[in-house]
PDB file of N, CA and C in Angstrom:
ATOM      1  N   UNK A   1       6.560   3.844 -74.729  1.00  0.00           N
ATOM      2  CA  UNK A   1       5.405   3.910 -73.876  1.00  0.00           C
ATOM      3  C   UNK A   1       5.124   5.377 -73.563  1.00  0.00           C
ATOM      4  N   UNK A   2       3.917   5.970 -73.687  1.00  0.00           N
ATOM      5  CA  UNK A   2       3.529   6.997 -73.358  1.00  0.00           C
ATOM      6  C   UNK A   2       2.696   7.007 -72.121  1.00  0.00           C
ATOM      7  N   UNK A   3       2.743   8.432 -71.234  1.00  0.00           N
ATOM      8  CA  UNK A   3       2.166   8.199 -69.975  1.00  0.00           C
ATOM      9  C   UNK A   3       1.365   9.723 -69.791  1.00  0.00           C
ATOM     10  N   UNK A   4       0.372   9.800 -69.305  1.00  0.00           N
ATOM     11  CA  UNK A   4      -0.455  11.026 -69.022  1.00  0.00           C
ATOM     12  C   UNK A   4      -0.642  11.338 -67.694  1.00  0.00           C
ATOM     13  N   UNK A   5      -0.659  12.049 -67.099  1.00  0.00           N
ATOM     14  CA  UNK A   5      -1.215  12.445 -65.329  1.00  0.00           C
ATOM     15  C   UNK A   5      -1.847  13.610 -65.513  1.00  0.00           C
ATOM     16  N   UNK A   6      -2.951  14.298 -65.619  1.00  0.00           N
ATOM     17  CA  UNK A   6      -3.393  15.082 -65.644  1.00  0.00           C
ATOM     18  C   UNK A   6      -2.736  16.458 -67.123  1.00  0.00           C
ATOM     19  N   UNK A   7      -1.899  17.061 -66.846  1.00  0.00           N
ATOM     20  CA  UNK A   7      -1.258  18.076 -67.618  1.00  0.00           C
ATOM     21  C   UNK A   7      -0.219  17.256 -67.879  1.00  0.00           C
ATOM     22  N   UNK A   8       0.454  16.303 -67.099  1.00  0.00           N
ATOM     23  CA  UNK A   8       2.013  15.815 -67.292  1.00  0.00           C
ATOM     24  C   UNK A   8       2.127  14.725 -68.481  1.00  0.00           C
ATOM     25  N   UNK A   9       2.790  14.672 -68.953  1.00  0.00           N
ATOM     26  CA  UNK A   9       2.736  13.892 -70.179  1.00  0.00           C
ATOM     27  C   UNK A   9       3.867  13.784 -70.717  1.00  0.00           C
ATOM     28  N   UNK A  10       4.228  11.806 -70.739  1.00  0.00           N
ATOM     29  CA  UNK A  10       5.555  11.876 -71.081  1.00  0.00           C
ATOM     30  C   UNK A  10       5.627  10.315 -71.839  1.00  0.00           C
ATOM     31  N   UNK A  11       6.453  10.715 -72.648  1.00  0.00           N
ATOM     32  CA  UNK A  11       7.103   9.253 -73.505  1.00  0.00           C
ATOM     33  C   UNK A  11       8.552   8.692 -72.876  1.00  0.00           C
ATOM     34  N   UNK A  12       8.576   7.379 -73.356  1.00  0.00           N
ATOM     35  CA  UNK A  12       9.377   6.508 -72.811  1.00  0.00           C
ATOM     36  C   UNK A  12       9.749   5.485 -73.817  1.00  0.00           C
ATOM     37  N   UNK A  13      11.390   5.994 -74.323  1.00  0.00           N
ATOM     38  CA  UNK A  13      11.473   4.812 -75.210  1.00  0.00           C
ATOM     39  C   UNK A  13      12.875   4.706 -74.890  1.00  0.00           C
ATOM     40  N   UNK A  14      13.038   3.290 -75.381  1.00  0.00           N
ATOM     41  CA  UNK A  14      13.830   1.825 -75.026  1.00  0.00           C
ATOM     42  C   UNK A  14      15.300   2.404 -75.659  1.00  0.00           C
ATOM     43  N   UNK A  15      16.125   2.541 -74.873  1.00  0.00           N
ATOM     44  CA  UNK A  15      17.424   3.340 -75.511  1.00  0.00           C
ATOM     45  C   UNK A  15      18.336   2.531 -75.973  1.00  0.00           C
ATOM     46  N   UNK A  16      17.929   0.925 -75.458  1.00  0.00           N
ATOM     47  CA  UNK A  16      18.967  -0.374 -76.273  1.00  0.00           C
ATOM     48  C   UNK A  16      18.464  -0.466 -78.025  1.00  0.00           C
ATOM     49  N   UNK A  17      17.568  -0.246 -78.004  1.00  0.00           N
ATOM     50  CA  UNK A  17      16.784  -0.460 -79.880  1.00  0.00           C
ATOM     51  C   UNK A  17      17.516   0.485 -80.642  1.00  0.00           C
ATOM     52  N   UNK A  18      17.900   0.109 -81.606  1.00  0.00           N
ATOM     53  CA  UNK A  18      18.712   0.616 -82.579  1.00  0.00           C
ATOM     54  C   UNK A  18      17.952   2.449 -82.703  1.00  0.00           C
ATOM     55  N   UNK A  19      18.573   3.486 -83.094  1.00  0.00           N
ATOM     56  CA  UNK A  19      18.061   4.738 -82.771  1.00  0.00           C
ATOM     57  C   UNK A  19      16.870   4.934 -84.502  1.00  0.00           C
ATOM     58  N   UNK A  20      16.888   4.265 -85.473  1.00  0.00           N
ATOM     59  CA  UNK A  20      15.616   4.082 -86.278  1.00  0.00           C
ATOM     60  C   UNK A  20      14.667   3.719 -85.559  1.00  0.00           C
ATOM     61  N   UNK A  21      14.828   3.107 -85.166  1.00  0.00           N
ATOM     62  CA  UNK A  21      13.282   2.080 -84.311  1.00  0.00           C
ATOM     63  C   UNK A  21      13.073   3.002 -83.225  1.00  0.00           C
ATOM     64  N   UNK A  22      14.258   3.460 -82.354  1.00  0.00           N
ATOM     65  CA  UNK A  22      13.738   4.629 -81.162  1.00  0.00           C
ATOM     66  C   UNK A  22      13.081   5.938 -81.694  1.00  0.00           C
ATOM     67  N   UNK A  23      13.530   6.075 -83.323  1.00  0.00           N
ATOM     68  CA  UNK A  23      12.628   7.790 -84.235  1.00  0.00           C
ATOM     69  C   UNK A  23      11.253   6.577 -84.256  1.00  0.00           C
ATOM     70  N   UNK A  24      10.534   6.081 -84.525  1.00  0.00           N
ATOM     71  CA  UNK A  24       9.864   5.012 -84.974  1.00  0.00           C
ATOM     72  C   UNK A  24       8.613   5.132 -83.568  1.00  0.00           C
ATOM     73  N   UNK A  25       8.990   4.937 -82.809  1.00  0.00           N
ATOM     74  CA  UNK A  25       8.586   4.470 -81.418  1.00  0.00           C
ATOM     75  C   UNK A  25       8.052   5.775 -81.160  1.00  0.00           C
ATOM     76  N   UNK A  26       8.692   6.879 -80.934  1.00  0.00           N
ATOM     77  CA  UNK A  26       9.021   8.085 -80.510  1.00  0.00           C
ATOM     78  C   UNK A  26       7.587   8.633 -80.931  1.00  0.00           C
ATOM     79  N   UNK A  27       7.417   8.707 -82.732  1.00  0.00           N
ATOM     80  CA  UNK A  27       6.121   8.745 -83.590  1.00  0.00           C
ATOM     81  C   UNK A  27       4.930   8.562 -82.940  1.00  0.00           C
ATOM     82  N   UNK A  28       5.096   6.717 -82.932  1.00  0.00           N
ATOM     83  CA  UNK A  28       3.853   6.247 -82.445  1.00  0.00           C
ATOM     84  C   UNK A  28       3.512   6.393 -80.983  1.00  0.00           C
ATOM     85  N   UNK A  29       4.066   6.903 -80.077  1.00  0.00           N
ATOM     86  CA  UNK A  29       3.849   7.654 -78.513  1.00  0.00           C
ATOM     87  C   UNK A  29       3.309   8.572 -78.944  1.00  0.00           C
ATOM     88  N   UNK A  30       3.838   9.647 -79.851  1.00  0.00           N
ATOM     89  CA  UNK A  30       3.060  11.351 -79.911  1.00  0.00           C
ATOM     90  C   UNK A  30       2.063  11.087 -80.325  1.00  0.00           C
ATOM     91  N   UNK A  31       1.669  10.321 -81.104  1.00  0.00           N
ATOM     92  CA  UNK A  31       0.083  10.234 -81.663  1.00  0.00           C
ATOM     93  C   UNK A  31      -0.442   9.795 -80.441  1.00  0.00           C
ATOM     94  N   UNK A  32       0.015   8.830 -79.639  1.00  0.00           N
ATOM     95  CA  UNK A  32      -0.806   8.160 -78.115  1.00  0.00           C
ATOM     96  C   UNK A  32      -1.651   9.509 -77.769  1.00  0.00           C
ATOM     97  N   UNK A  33      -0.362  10.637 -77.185  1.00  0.00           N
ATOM     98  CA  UNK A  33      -0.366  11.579 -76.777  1.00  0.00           C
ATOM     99  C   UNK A  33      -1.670  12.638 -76.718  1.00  0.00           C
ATOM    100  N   UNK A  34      -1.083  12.647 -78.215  1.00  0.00           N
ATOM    101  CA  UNK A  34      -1.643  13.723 -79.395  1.00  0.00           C
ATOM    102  C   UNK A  34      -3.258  13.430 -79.337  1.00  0.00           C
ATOM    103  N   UNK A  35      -3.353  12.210 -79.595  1.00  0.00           N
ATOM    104  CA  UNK A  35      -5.543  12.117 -80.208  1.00  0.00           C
ATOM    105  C   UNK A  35      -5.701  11.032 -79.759  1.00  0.00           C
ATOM    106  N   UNK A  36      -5.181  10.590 -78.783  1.00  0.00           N
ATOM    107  CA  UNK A  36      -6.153   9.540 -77.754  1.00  0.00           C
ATOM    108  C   UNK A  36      -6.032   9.727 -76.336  1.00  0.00           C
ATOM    109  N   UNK A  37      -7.298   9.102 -76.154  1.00  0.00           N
ATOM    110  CA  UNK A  37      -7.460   9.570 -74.520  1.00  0.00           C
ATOM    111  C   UNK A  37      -7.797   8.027 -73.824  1.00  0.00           C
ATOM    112  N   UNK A  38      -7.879   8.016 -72.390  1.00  0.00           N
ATOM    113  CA  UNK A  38      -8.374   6.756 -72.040  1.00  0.00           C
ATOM    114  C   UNK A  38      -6.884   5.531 -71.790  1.00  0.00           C
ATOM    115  N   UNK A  39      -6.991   4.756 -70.956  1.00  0.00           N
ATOM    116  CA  UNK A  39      -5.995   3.691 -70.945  1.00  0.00           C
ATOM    117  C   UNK A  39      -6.402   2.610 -71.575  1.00  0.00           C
ATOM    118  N   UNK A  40      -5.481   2.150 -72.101  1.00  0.00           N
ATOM    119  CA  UNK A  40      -5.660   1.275 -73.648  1.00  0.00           C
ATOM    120  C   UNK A  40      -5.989  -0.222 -72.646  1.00  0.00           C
ATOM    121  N   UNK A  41      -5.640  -0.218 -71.352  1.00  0.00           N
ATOM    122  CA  UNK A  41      -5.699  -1.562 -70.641  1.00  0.00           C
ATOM    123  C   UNK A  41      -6.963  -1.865 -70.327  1.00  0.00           C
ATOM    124  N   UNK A  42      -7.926  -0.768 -70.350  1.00  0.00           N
ATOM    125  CA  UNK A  42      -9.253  -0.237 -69.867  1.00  0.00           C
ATOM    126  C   UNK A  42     -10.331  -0.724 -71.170  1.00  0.00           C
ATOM    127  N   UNK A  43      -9.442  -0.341 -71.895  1.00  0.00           N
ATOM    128  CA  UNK A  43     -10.955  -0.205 -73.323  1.00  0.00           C
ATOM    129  C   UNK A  43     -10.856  -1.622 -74.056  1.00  0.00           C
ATOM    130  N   UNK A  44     -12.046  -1.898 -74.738  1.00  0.00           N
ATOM    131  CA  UNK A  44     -12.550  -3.038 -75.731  1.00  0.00           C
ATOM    132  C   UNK A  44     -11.217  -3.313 -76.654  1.00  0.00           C
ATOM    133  N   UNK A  45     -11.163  -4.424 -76.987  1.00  0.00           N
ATOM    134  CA  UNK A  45     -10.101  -4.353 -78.241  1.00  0.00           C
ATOM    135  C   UNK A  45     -10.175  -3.843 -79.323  1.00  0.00           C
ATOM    136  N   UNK A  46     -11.272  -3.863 -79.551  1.00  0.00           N
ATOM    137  CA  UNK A  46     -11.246  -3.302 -80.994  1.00  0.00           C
ATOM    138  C   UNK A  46     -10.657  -1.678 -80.892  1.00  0.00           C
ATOM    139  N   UNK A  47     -11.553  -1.270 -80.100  1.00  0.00           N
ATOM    140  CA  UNK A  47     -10.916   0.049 -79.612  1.00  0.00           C
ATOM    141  C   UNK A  47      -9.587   0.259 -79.513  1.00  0.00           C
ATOM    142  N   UNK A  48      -8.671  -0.385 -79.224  1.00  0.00           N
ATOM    143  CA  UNK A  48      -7.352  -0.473 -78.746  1.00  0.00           C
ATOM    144  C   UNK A  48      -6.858  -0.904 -80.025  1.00  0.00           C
ATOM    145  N   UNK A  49      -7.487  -1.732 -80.742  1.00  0.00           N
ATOM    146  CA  UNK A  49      -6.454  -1.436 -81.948  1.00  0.00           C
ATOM    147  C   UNK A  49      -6.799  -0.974 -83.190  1.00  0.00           C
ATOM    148  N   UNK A  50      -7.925   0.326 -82.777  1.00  0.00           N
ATOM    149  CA  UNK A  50      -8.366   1.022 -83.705  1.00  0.00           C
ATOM    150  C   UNK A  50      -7.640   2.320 -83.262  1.00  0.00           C
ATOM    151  N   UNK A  51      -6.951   2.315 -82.254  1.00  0.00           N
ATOM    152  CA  UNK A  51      -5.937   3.374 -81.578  1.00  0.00           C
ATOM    153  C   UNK A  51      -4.441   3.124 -81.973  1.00  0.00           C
ATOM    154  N   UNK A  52      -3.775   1.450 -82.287  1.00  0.00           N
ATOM    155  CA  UNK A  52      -3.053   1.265 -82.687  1.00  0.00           C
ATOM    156  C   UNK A  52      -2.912   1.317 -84.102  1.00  0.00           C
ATOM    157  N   UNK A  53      -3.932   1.236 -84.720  1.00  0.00           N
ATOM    158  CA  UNK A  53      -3.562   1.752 -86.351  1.00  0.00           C
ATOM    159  C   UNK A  53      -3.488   2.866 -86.337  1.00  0.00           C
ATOM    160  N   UNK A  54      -3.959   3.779 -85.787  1.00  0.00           N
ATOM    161  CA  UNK A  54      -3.956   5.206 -86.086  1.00  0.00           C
ATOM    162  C   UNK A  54      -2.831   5.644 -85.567  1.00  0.00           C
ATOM    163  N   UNK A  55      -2.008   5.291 -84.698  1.00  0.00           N
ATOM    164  CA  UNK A  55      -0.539   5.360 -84.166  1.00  0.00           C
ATOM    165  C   UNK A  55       0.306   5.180 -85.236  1.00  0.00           C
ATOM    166  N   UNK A  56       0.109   3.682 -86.058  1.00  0.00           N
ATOM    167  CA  UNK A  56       1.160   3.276 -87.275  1.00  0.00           C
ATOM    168  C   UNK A  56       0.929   3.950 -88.079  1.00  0.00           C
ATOM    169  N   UNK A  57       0.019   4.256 -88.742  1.00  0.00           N
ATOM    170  CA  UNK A  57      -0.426   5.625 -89.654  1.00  0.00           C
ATOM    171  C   UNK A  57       0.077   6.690 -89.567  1.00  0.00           C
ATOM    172  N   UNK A  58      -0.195   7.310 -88.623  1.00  0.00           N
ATOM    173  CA  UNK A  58       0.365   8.882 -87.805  1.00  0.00           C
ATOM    174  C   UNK A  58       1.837   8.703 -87.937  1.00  0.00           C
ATOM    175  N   UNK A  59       2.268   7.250 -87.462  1.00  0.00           N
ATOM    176  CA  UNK A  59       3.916   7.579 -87.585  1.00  0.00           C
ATOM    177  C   UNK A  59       4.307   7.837 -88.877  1.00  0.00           C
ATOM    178  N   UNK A  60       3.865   7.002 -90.251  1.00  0.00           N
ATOM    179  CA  UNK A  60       4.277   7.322 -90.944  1.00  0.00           C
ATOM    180  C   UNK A  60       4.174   8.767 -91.756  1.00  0.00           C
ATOM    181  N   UNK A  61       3.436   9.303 -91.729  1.00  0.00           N
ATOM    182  CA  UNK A  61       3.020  10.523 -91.771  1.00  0.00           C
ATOM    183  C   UNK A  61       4.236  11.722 -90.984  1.00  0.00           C
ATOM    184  N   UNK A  62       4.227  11.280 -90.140  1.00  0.00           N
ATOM    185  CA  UNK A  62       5.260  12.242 -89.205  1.00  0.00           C
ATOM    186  C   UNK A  62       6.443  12.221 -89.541  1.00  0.00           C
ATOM    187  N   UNK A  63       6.988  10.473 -89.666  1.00  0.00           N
ATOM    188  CA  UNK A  63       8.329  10.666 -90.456  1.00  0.00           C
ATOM    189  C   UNK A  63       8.802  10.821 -91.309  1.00  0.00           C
ATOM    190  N   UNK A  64       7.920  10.450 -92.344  1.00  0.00           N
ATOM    191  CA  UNK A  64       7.882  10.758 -94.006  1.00  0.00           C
ATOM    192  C   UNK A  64       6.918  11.510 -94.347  1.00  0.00           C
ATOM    193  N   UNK A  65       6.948  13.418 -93.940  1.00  0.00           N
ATOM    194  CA  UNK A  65       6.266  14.349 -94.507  1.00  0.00           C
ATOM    195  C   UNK A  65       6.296  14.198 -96.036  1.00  0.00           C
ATOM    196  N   UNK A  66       4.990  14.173 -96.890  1.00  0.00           N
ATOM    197  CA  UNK A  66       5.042  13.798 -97.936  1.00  0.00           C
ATOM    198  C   UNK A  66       5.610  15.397 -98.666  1.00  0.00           C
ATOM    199  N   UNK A  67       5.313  16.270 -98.510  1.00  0.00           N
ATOM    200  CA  UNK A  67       6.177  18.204 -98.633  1.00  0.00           C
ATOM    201  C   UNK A  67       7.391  17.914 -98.623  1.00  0.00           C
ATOM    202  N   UNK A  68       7.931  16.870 -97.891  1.00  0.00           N
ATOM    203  CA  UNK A  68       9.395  16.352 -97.674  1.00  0.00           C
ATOM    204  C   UNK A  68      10.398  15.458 -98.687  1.00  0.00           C
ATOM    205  N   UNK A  69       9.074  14.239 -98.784  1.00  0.00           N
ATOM    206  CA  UNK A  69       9.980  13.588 -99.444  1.00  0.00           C
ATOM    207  C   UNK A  69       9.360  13.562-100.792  1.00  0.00           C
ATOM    208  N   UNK A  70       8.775  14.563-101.167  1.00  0.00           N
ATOM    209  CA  UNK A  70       8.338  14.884-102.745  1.00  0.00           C
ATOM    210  C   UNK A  70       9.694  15.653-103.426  1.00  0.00           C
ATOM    211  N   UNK A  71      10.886  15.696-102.628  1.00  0.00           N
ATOM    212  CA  UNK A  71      11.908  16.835-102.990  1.00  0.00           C
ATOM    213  C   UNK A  71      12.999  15.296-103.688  1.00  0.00           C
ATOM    214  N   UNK A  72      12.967  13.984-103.426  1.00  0.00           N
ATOM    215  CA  UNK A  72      13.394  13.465-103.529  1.00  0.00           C
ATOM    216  C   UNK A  72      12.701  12.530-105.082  1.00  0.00           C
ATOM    217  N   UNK A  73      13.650  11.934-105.749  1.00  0.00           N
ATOM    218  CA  UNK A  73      13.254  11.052-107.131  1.00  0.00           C
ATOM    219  C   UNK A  73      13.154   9.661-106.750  1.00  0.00           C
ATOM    220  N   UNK A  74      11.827   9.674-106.694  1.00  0.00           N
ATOM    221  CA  UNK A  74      11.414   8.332-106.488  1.00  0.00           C
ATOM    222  C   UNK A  74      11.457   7.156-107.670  1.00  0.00           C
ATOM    223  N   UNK A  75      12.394   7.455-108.664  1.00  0.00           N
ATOM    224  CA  UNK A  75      12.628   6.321-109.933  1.00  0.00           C
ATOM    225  C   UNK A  75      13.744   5.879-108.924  1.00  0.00           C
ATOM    226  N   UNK A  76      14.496   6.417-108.252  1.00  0.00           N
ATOM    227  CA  UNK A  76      15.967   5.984-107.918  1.00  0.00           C
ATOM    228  C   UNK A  76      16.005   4.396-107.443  1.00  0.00           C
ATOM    229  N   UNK A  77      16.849   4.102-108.008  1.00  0.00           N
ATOM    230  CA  UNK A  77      17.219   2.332-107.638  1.00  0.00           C
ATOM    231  C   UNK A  77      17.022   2.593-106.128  1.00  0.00           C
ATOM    232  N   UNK A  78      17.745   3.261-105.453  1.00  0.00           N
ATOM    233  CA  UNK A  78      18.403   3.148-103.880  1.00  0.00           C
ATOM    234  C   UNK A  78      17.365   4.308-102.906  1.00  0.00           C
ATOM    235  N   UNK A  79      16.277   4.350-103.598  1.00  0.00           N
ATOM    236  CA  UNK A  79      15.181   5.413-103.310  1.00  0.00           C
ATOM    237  C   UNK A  79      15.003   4.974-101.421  1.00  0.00           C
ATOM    238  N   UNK A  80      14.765   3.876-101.236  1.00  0.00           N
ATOM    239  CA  UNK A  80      14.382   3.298 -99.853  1.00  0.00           C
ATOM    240  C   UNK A  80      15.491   3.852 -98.792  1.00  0.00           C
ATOM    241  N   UNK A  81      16.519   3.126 -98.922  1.00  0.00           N
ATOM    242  CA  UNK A  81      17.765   3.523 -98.572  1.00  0.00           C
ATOM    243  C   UNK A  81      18.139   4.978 -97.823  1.00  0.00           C
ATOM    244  N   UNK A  82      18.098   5.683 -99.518  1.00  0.00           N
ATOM    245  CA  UNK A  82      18.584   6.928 -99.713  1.00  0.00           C
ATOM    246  C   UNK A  82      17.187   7.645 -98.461  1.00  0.00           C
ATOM    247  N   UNK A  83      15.664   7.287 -98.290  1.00  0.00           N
ATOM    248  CA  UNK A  83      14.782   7.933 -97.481  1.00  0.00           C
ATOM    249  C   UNK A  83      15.063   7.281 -96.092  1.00  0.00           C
ATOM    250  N   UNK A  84      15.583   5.989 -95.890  1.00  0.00           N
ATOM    251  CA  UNK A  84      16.043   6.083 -94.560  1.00  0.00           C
ATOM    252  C   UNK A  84      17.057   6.392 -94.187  1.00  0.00           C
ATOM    253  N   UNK A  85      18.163   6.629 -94.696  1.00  0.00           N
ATOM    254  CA  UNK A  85      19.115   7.454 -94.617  1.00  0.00           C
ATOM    255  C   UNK A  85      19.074   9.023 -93.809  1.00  0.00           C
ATOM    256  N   UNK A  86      18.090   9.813 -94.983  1.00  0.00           N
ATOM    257  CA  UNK A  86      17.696  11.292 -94.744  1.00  0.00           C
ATOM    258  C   UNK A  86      16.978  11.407 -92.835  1.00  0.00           C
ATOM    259  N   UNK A  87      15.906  10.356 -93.367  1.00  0.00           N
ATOM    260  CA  UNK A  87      15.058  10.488 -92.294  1.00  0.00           C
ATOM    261  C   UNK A  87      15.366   9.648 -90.824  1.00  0.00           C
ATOM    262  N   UNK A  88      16.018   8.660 -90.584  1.00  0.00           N
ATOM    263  CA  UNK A  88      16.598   8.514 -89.393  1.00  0.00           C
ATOM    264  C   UNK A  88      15.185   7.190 -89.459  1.00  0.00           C
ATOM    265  N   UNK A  89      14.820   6.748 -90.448  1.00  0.00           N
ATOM    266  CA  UNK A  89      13.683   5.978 -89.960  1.00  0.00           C
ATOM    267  C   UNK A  89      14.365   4.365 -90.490  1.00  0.00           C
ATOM    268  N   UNK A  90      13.131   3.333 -90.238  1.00  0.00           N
ATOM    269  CA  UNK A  90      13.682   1.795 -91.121  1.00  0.00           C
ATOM    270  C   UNK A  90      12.873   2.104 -92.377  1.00  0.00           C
ATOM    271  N   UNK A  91      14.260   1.455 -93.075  1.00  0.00           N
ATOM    272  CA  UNK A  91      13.801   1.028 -94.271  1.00  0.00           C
ATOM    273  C   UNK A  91      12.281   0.231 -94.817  1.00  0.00           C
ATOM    274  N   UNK A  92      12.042  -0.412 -93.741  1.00  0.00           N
ATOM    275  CA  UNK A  92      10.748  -1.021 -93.855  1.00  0.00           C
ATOM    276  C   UNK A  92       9.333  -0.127 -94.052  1.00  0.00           C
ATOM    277  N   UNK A  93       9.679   1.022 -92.777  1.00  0.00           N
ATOM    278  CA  UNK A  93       8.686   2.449 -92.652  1.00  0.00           C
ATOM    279  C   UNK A  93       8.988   3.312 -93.938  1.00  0.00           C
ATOM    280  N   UNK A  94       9.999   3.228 -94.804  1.00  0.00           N
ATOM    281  CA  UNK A  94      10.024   4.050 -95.825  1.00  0.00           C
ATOM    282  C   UNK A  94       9.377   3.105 -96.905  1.00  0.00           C
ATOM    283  N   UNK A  95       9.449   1.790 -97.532  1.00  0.00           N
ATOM    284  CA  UNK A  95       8.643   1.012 -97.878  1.00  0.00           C
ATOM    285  C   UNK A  95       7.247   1.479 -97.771  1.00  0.00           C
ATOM    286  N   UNK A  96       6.799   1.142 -97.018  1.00  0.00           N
ATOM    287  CA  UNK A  96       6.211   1.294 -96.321  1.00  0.00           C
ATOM    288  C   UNK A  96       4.861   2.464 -97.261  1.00  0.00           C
ATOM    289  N   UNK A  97       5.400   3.451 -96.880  1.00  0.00           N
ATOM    290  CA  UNK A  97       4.966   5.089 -97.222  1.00  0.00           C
ATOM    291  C   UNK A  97       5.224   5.279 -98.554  1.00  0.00           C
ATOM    292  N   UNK A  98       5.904   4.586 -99.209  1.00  0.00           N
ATOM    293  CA  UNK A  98       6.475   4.655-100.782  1.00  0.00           C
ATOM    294  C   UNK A  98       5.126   4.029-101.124  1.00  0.00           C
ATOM    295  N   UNK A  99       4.800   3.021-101.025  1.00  0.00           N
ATOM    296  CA  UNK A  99       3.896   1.854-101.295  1.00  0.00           C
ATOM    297  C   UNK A  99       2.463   2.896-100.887  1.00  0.00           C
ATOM    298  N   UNK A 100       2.186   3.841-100.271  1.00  0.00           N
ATOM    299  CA  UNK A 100       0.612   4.168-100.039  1.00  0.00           C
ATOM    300  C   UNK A 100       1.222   5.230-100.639  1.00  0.00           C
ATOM    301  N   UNK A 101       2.087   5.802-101.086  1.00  0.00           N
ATOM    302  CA  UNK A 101       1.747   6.583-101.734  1.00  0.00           C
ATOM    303  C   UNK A 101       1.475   6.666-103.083  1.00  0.00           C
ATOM    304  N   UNK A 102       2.429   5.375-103.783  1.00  0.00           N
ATOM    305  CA  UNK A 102       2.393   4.880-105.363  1.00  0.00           C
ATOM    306  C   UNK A 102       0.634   4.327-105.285  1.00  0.00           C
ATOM    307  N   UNK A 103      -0.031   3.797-104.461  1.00  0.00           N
ATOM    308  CA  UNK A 103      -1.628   3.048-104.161  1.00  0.00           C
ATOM    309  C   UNK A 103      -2.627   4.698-104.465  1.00  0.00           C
ATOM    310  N   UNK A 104      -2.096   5.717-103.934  1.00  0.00           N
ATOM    311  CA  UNK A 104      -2.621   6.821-103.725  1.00  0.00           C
ATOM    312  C   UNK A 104      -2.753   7.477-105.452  1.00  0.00           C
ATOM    313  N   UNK A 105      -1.488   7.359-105.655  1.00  0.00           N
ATOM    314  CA  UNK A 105      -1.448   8.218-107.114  1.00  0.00           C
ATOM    315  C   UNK A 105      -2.028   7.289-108.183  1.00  0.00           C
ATOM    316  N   UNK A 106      -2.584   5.911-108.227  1.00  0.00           N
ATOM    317  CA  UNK A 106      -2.833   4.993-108.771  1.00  0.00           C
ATOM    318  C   UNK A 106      -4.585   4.871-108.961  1.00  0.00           C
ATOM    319  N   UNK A 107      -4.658   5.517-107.511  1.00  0.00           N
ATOM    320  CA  UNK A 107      -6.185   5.570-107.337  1.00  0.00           C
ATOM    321  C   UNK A 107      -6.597   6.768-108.011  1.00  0.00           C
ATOM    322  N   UNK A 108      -6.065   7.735-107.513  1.00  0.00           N
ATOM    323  CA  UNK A 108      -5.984   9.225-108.316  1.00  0.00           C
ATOM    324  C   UNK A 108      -6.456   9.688-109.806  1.00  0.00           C
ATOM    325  N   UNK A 109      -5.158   8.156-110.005  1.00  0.00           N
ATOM    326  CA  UNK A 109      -5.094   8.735-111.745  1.00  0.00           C
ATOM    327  C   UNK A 109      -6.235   7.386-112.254  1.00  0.00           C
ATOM    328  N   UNK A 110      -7.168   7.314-111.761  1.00  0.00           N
ATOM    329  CA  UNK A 110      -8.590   6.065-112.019  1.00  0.00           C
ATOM    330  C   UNK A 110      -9.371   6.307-112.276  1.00  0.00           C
ATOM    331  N   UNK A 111      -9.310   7.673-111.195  1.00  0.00           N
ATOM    332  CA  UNK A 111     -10.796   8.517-110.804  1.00  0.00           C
ATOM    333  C   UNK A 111     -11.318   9.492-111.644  1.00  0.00           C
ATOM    334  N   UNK A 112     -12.015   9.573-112.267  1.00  0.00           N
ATOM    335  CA  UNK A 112     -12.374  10.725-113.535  1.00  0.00           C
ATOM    336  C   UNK A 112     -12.594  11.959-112.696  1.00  0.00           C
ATOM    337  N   UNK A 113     -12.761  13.057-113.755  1.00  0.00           N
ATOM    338  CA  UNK A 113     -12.215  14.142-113.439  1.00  0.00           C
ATOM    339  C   UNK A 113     -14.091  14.725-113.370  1.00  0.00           C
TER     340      UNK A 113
END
C-alpha cells in the first residue's frame, strides 16, 4: 500500500509474504507513487484499473530491466528460474516479461523495414 500527504510519501508492504512477492509489491507501490495522483477509492473504475495495469506493467519493467536481463541466454532450459533467482522476483513475473518480450521480437521481426 502506498500513501501520500502532501510531500510525505510512503509504501507499506506486508512483511509475512514471502520476500519475492514483498520485491513485487514494493514495484507496484513506486509506480502508485511515481505517475499517479488522486485516491484510487475516489475515482471511476475504469480509471482505477487503468492505474492498476500500469502498476503491473511498471513492475515488470523495474524488475526485469531489459539492459539487464539481455546479459543472460534466454535458450536456457532453467532460464525462468535462473531470472528469479538473480532478480529476487516470482517466477511467474519472470514468465511473465520473457513472454512480452519473445511477443515483442516477433512483432519486430513482421514489420518491414
Amino acid at each position: 500500500m502506498s500513501y501520500e500527504f502532501g510531500r510525505f510519501k510512503s509504501i507499506t508492504i506486508d512483511k509475512r509474504l514471502p520476500s519475492k512477492v514483498q520485491r513485487e509489491h514494493f514495484y507496484h507501490e513506486l509506480c502508485h507513487i511515481l505517475r499517479h495522483a488522486g485516491r484510487q477509492i475516489m475515482m471511476p473504475a475504469a480509471f482505477r484499473e487503468l492505474q492498476e495495469w500500469d502498476a503491473r506493467n511498471f513492475t515488470r519493467y523495474a524488475a526485469l530491466p531489459l539492459h539487464m536481463i539481455n546479459k543472460f541466454d534466454y535458450t536456457e532450459p532453467d532460464i525462468v528460474e535462473v531470472l528469479s533467482e538473480q532478480f529476487k522476483v516470482t517466477p511467474e513475473l519472470c514468465s511473465e516479461r520473457l513472454y512480452r518480450i519473445s511477443e515483442k521480437v516477433k512483432h519486430l521481426a513482421m514489420t518491414p523495414l
